[in-house]
C-alpha atoms as a PDB file:
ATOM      1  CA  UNK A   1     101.826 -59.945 -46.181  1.00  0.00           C
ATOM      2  CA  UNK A   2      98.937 -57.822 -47.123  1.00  0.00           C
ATOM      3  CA  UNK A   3      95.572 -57.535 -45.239  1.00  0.00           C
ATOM      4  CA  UNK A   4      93.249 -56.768 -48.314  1.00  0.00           C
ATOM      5  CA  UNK A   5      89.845 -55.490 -47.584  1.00  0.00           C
ATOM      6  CA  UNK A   6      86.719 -57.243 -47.637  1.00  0.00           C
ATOM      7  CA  UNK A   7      85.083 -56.247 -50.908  1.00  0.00           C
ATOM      8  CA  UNK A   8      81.516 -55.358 -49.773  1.00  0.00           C
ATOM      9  CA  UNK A   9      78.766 -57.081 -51.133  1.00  0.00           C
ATOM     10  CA  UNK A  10      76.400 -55.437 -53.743  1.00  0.00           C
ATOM     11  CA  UNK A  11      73.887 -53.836 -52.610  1.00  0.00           C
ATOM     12  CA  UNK A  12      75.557 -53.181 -49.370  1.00  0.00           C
ATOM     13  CA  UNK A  13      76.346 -49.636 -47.998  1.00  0.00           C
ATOM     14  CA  UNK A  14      78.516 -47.795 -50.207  1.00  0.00           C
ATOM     15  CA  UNK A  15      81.299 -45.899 -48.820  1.00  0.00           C
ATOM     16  CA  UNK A  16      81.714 -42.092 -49.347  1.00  0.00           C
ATOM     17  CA  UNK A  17      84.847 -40.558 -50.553  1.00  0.00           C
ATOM     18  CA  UNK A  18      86.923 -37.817 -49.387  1.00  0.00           C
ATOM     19  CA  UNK A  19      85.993 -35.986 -52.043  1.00  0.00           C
ATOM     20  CA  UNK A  20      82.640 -36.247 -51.395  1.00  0.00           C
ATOM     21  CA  UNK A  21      82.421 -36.047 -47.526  1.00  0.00           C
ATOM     22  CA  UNK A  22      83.841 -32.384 -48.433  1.00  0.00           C
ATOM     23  CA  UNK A  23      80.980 -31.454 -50.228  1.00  0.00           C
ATOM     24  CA  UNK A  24      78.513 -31.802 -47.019  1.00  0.00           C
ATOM     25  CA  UNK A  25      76.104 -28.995 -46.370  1.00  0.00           C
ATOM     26  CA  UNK A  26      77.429 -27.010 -43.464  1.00  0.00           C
ATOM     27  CA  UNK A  27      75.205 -26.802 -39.938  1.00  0.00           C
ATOM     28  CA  UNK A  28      73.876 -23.597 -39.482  1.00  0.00           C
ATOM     29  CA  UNK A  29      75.505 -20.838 -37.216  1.00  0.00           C
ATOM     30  CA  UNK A  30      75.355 -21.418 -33.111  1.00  0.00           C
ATOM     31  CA  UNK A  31      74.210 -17.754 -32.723  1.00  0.00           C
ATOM     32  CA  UNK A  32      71.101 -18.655 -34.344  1.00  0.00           C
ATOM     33  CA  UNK A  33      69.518 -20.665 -32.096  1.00  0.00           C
ATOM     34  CA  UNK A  34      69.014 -18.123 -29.182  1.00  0.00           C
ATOM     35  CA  UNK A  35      68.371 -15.256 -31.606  1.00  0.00           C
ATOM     36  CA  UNK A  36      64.977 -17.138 -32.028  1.00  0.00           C
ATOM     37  CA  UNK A  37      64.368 -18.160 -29.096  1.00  0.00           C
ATOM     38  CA  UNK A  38      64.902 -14.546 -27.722  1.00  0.00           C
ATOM     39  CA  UNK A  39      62.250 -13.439 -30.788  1.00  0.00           C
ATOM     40  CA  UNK A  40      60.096 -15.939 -29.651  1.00  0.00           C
ATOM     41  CA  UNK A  41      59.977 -14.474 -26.286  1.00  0.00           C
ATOM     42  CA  UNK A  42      59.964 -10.821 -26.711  1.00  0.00           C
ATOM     43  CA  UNK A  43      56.521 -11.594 -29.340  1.00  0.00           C
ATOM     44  CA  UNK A  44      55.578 -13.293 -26.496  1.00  0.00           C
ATOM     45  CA  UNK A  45      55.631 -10.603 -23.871  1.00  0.00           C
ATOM     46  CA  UNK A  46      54.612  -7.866 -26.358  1.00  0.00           C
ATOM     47  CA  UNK A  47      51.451  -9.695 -27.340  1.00  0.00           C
ATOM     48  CA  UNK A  48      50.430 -10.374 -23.535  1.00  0.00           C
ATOM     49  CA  UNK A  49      51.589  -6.620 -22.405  1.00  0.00           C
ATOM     50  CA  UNK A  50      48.772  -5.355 -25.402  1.00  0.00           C
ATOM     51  CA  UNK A  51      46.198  -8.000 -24.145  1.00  0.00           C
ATOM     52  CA  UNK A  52      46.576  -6.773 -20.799  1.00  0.00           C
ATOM     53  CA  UNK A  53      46.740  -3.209 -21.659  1.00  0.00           C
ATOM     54  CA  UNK A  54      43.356  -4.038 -23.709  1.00  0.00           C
ATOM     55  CA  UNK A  55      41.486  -5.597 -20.969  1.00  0.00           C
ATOM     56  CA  UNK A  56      42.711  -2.437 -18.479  1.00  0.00           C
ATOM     57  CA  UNK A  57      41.071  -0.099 -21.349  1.00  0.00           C
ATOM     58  CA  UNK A  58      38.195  -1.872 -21.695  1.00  0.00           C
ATOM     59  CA  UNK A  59      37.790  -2.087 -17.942  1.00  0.00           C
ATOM     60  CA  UNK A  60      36.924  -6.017 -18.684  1.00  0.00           C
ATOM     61  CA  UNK A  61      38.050  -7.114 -15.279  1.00  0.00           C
ATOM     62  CA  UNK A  62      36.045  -4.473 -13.408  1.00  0.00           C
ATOM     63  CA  UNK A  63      32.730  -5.232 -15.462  1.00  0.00           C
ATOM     64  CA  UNK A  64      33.184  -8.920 -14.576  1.00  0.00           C
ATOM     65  CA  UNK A  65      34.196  -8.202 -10.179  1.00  0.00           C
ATOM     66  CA  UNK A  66      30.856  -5.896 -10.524  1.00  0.00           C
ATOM     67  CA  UNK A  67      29.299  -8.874 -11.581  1.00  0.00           C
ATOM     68  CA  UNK A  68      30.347 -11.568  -9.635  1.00  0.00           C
ATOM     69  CA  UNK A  69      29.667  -8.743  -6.220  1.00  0.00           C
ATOM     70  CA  UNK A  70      25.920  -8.008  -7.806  1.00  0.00           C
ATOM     71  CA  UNK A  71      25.198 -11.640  -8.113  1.00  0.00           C
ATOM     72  CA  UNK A  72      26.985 -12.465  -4.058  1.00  0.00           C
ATOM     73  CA  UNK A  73      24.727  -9.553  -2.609  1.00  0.00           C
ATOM     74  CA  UNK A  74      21.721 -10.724  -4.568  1.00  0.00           C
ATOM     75  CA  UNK A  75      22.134 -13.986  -3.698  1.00  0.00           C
ATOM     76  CA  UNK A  76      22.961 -12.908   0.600  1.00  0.00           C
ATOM     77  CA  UNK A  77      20.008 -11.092   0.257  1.00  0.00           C
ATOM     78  CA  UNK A  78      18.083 -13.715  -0.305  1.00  0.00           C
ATOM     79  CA  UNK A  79      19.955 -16.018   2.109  1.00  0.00           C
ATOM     80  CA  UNK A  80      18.653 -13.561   4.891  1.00  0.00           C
ATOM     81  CA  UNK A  81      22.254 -12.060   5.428  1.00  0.00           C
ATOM     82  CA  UNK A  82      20.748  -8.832   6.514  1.00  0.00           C
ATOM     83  CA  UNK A  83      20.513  -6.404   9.357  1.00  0.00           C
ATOM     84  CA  UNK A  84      18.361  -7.301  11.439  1.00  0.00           C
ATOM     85  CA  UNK A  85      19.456  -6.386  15.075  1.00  0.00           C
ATOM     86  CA  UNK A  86      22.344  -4.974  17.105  1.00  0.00           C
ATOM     87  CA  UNK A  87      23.741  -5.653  20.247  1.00  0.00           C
ATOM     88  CA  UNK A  88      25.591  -2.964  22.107  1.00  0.00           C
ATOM     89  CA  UNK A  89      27.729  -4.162  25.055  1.00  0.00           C
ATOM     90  CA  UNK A  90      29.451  -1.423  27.872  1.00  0.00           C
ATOM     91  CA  UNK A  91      26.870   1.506  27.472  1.00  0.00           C
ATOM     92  CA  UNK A  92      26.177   2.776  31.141  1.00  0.00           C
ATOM     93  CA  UNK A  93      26.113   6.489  30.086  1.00  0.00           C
ATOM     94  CA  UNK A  94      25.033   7.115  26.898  1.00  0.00           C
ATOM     95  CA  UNK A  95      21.396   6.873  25.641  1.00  0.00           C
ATOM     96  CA  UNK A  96      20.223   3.997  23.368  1.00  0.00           C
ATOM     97  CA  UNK A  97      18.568   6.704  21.413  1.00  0.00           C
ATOM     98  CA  UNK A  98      22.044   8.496  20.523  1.00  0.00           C
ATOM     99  CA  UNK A  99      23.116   5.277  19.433  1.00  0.00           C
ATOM    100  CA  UNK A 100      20.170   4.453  17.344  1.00  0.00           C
ATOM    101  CA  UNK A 101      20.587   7.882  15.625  1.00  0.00           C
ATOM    102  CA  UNK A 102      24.050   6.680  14.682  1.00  0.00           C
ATOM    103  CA  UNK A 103      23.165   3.681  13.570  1.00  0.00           C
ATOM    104  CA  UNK A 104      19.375   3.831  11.840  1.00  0.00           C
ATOM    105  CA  UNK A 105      20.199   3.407   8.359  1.00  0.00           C
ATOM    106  CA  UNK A 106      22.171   0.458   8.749  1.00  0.00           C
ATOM    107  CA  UNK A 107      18.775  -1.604   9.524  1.00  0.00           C
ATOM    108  CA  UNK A 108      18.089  -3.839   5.999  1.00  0.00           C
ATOM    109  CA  UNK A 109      21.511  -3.449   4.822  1.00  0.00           C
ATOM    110  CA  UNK A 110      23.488  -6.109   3.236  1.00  0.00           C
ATOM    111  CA  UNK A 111      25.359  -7.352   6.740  1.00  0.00           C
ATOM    112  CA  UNK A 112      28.562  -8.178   4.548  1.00  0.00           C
ATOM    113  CA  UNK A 113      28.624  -4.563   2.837  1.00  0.00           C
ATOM    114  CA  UNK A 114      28.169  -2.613   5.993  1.00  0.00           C
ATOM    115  CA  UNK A 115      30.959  -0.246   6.154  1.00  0.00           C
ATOM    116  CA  UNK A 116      32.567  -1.185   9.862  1.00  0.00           C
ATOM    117  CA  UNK A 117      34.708   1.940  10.047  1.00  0.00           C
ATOM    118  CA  UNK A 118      32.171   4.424   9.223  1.00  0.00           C
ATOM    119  CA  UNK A 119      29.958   2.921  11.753  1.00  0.00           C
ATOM    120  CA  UNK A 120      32.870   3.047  14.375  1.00  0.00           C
ATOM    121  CA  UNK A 121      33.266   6.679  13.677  1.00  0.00           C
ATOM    122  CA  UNK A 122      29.639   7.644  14.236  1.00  0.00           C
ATOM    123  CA  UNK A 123      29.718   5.987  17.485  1.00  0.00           C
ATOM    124  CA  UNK A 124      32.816   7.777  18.729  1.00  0.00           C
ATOM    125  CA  UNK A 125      31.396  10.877  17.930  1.00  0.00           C
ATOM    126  CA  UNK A 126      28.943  10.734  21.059  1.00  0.00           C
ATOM    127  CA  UNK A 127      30.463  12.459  24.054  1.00  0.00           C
ATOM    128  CA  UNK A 128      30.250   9.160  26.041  1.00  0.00           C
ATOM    129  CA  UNK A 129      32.065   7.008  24.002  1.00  0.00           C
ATOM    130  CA  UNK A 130      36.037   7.212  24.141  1.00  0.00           C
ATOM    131  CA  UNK A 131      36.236   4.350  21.602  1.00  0.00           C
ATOM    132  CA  UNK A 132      33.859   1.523  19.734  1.00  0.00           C
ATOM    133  CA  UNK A 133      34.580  -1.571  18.062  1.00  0.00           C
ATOM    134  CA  UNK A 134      31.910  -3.221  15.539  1.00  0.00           C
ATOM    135  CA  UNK A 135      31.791  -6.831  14.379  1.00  0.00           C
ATOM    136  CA  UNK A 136      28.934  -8.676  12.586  1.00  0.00           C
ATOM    137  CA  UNK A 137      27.633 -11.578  13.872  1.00  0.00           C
ATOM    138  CA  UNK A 138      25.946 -13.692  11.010  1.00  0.00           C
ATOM    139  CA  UNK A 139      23.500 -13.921   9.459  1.00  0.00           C
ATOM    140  CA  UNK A 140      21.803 -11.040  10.900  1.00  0.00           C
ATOM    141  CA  UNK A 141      23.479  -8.911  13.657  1.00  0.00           C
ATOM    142  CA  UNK A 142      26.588  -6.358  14.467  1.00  0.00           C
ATOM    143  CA  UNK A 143      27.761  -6.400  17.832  1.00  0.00           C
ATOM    144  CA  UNK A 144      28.495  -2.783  18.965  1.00  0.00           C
ATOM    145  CA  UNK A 145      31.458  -3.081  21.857  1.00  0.00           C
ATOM    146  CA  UNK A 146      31.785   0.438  23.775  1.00  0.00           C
ATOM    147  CA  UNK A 147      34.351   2.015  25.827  1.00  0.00           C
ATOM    148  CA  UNK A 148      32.981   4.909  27.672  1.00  0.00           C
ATOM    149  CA  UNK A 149      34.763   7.863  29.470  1.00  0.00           C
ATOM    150  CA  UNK A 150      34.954   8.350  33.380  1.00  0.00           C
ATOM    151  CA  UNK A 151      34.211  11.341  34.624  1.00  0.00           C
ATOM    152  CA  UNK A 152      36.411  12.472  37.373  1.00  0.00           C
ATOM    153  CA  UNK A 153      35.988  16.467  37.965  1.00  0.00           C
ATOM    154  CA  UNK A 154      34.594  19.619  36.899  1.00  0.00           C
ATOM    155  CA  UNK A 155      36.778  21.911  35.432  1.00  0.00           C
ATOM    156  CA  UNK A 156      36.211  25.328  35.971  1.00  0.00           C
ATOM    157  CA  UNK A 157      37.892  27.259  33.489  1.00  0.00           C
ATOM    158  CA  UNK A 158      39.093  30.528  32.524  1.00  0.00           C
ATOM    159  CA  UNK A 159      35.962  32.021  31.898  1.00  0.00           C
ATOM    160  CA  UNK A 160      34.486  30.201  35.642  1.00  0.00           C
ATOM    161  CA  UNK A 161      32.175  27.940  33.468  1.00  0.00           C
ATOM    162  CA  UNK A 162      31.917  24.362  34.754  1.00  0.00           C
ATOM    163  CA  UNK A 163      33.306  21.420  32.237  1.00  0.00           C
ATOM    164  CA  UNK A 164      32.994  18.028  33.250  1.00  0.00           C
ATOM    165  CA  UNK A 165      36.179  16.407  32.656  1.00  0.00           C
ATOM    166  CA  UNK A 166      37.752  12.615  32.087  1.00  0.00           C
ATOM    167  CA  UNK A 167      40.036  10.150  33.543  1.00  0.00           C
ATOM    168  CA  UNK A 168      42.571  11.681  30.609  1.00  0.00           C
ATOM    169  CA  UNK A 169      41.868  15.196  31.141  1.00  0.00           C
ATOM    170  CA  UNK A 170      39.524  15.844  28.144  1.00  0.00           C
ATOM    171  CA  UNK A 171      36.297  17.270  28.288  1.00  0.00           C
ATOM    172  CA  UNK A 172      32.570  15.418  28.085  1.00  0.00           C
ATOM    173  CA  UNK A 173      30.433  17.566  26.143  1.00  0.00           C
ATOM    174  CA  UNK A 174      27.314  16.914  28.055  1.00  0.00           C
ATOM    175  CA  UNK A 175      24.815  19.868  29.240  1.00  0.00           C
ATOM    176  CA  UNK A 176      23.541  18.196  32.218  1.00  0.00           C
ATOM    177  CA  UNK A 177      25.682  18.727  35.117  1.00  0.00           C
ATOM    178  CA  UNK A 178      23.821  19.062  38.157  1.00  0.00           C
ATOM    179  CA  UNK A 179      23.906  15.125  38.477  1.00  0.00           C
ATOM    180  CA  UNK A 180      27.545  15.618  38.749  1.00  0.00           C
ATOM    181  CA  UNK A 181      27.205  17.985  41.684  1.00  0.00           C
ATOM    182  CA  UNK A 182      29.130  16.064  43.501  1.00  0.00           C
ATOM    183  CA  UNK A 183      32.342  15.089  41.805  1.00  0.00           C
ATOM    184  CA  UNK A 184      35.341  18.128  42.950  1.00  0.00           C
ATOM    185  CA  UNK A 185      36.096  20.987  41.110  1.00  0.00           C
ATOM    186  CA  UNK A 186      39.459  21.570  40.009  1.00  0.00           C
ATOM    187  CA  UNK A 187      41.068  25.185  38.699  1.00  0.00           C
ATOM    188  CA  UNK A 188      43.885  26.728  38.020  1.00  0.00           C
ATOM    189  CA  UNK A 189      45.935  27.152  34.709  1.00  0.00           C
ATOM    190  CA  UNK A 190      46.598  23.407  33.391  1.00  0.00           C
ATOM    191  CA  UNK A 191      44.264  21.884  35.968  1.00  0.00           C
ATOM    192  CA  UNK A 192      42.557  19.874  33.429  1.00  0.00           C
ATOM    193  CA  UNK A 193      45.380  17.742  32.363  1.00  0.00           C
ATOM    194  CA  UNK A 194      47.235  17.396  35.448  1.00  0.00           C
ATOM    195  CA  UNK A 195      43.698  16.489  37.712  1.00  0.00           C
ATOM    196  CA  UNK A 196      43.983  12.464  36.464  1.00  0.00           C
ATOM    197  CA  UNK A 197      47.854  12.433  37.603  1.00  0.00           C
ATOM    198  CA  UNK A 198      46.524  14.582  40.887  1.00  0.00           C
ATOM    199  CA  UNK A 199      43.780  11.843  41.730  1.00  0.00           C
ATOM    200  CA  UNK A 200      45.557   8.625  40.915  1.00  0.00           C
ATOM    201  CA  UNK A 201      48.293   9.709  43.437  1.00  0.00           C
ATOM    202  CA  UNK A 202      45.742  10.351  46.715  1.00  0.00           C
ATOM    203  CA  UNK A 203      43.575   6.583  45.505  1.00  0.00           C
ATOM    204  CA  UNK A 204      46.019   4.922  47.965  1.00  0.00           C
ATOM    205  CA  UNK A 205      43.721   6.548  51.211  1.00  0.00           C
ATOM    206  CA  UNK A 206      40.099   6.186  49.447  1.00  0.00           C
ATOM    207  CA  UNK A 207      38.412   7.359  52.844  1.00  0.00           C
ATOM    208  CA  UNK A 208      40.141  11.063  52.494  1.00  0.00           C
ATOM    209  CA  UNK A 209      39.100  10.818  48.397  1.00  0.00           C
ATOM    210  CA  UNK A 210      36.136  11.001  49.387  1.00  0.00           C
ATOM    211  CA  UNK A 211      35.752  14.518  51.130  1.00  0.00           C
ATOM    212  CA  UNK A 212      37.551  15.868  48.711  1.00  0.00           C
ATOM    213  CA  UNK A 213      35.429  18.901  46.833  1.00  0.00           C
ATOM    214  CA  UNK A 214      37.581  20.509  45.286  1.00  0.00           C
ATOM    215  CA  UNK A 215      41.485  21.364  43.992  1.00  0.00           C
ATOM    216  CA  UNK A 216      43.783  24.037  42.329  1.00  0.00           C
ATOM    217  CA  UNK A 217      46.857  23.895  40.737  1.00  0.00           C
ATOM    218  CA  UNK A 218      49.228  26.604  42.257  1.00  0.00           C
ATOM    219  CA  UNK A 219      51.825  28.448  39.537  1.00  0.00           C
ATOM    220  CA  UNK A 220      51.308  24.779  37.882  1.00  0.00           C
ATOM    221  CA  UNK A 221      53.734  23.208  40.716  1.00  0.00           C
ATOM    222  CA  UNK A 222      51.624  22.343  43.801  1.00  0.00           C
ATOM    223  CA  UNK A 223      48.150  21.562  44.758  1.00  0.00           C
ATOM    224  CA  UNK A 224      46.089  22.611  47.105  1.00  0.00           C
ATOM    225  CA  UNK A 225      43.178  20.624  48.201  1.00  0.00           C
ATOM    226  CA  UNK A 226      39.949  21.378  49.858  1.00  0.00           C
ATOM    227  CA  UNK A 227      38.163  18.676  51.997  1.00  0.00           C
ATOM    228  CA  UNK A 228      34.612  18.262  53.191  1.00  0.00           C
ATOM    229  CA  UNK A 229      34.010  22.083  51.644  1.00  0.00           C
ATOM    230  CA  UNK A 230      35.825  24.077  54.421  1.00  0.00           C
ATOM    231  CA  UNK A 231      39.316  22.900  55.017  1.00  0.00           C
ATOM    232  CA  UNK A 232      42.120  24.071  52.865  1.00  0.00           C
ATOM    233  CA  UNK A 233      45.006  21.473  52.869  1.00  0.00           C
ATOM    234  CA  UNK A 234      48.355  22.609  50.972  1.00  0.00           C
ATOM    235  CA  UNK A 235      50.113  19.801  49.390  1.00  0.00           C
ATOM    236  CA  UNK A 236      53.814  20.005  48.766  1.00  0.00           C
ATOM    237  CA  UNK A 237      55.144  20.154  45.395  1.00  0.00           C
ATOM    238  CA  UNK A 238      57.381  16.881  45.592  1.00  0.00           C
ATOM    239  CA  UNK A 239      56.777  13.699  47.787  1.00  0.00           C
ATOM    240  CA  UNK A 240      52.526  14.326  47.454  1.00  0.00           C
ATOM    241  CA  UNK A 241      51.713  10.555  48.419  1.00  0.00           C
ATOM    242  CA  UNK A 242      53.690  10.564  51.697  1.00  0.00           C
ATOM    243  CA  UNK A 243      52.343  14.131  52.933  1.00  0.00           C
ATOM    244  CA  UNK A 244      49.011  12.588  52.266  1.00  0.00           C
ATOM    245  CA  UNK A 245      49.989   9.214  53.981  1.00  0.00           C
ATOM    246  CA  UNK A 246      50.691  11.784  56.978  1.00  0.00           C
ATOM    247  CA  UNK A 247      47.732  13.540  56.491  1.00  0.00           C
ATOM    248  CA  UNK A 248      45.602  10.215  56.681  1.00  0.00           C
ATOM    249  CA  UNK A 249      47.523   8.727  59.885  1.00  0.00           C
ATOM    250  CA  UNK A 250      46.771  12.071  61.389  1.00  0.00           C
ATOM    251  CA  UNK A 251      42.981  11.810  60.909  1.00  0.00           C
ATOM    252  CA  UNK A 252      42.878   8.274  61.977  1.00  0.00           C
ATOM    253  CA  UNK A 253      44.714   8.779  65.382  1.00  0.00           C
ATOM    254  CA  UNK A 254      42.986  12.096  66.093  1.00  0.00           C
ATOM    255  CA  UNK A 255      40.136  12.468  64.107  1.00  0.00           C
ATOM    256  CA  UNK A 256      41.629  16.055  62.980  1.00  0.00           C
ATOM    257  CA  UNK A 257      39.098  16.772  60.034  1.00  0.00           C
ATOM    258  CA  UNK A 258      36.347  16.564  62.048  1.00  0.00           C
ATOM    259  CA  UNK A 259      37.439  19.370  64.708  1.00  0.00           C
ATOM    260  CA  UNK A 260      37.317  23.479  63.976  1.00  0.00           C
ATOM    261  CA  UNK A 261      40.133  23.971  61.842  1.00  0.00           C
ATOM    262  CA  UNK A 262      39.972  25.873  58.811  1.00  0.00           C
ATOM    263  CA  UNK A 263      43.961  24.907  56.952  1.00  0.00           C
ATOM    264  CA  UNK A 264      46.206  22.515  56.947  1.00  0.00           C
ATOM    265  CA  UNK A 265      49.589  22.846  55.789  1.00  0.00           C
ATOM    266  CA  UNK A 266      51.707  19.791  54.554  1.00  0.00           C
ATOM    267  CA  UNK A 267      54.439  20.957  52.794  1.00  0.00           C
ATOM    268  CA  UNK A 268      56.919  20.286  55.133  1.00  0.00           C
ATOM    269  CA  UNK A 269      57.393  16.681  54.882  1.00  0.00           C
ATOM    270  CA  UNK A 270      58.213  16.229  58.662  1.00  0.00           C
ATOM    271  CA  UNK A 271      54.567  17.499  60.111  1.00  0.00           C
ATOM    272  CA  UNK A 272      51.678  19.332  59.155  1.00  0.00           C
ATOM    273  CA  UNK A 273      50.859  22.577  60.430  1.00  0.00           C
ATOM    274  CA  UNK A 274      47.036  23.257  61.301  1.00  0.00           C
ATOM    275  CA  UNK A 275      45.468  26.802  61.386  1.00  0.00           C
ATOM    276  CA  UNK A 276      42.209  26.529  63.990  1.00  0.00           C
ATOM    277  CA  UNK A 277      39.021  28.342  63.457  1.00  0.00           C
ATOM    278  CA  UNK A 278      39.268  31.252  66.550  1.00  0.00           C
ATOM    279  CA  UNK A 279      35.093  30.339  67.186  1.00  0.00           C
ATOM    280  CA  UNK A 280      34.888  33.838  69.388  1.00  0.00           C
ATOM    281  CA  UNK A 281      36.471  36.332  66.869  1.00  0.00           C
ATOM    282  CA  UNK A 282      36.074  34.709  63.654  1.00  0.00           C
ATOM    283  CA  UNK A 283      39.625  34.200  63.094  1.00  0.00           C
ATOM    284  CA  UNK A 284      42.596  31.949  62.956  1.00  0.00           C
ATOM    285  CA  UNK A 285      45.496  30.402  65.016  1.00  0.00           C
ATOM    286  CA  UNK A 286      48.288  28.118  63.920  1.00  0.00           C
ATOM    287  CA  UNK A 287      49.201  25.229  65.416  1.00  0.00           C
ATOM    288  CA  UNK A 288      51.509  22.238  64.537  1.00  0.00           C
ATOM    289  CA  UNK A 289      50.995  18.996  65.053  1.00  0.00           C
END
């Protein structure tokens, strides 16, 4: 038995031959596709690379940021933002007037265009001033924050002039010193930058600090010290704090710097050796004690 096929109705779809299904258009190549799309992009990137490149040339985004920056400080002007006044916290030593010559043609400036570093620089250009740090405080004041130097000793130096000297060893570059009278002067070759090192190893017996007037650095190993102006006290060149921890005992069980002597030898770290002032001949004699 045959199975005939339904006859389609007229009008209906028609069915395409063989013959004809062989005659269809082909589709185009796959290797077309992303050739285009990789056209499409390079245009892309070549046309925004010479847009750029014309803007750069033209300086276009410059002339509009020189704008926008002349219209923000025209506009703080008028909002008041500034300079008006300036606080300066930590100044002991130097003069208000040094730091207004620093500082004077900052007064009416724009507080937001201020240049911070250069004003920090000024400031640590004083011989006072070991560092500064500057902040503005809106809408009309910088705050000036000072760190000044410590002066710990005169330095008498190879020439026998009188420097005053720092906690660090450098030099204040002040004039005056007859105000610092007082402080001890130290010598010897690289005295300046061993003193601080010298000074924070004795702060442990502050009441022998005190009478101390002046030091030198022997050969750059030892010290030797000189209390109340008259008494010559040789330090060793290793164990310093505990010959002075001697030294102090000494002086509070016996009173020793107050009697005639004119040395004291404390290099040996078991006792100290004292030389007495010989009242009827003007001389010397050692004893140890």
């Amino acid at each position: 038995m045959r199975f005939l096929k339904k006859k389609p109705a007229a009008g209906g779809p028609k069915l395409r031959s063989a013959r004809a299904r062989g005659h269809r258009k082909p589709p185009p190549p796959r290797w077309r596709r992303p050739l285009l799309v990789g056209c499409t992009l390079l245009f892309g990137c070549a046309l925004a690379a010479t847009t750029g490149w014309w803007i750069v040339s033209q300086n276009v985004a410059g002339r509009v940021l020189a704008a926008l920056v002349g219209e923000t400080v025209d506009w703080t002007r008028h909002a008041g933002l500034q300079v008006r006044e300036v606080l300066a916290i930590g100044r002991e030593r130097t003069k208000s007037g040094d730091i207004r010559d620093k500082i004077e043609n900052i007064y009416g400036q724009n507080i937001l265009t201020v240049d911070i570093s250069g004003v920090k620089a000024r400031l640590e250009e004083l011989p006072w001033v070991r560092s500064a740090t500057v902040s503005r405080m809106l809408p009309d004041s910088l705050y000036l924050r000072l760190e000044e130097r410590r002066p710990i000793a005169l330095w008498q130096d190879e020439t026998g002039a009188a420097r005053l000297i720092d906690e660090h060893g450098e030099v204040i570059s002040v004039e005056e010193l007859d105000i610092y009278r007082d402080l001890p002067v130290v010598s010897g070759n690289g005295a300046r930058v061993e003193a601080a090192s010298l000074f924070r190893q004795l702060l442990d017996q502050p009441e022998l600090v005190g009478r101390i007037s002046g030091a030198e650095l022997v050969e750059g190993r030892r010290w030797n010290l000189f209390l109340d102006g008259r008494i010559a006290v040789q330090l060793p060149a290793e164990r310093l704090e505990k010959a002075w921890q001697l030294l102090a005992r000494t002086e509070r069980e016996t009173g020793i710097l107050d009697r005639a002597i004119e040395a004291i030898d404390l290099r040996n770290p078991d006792w100290l050796i004292v030389r007495l002032v010989d009242e009827a001949t003007g001389g010397a004699s050692g004893q140890r004690a």
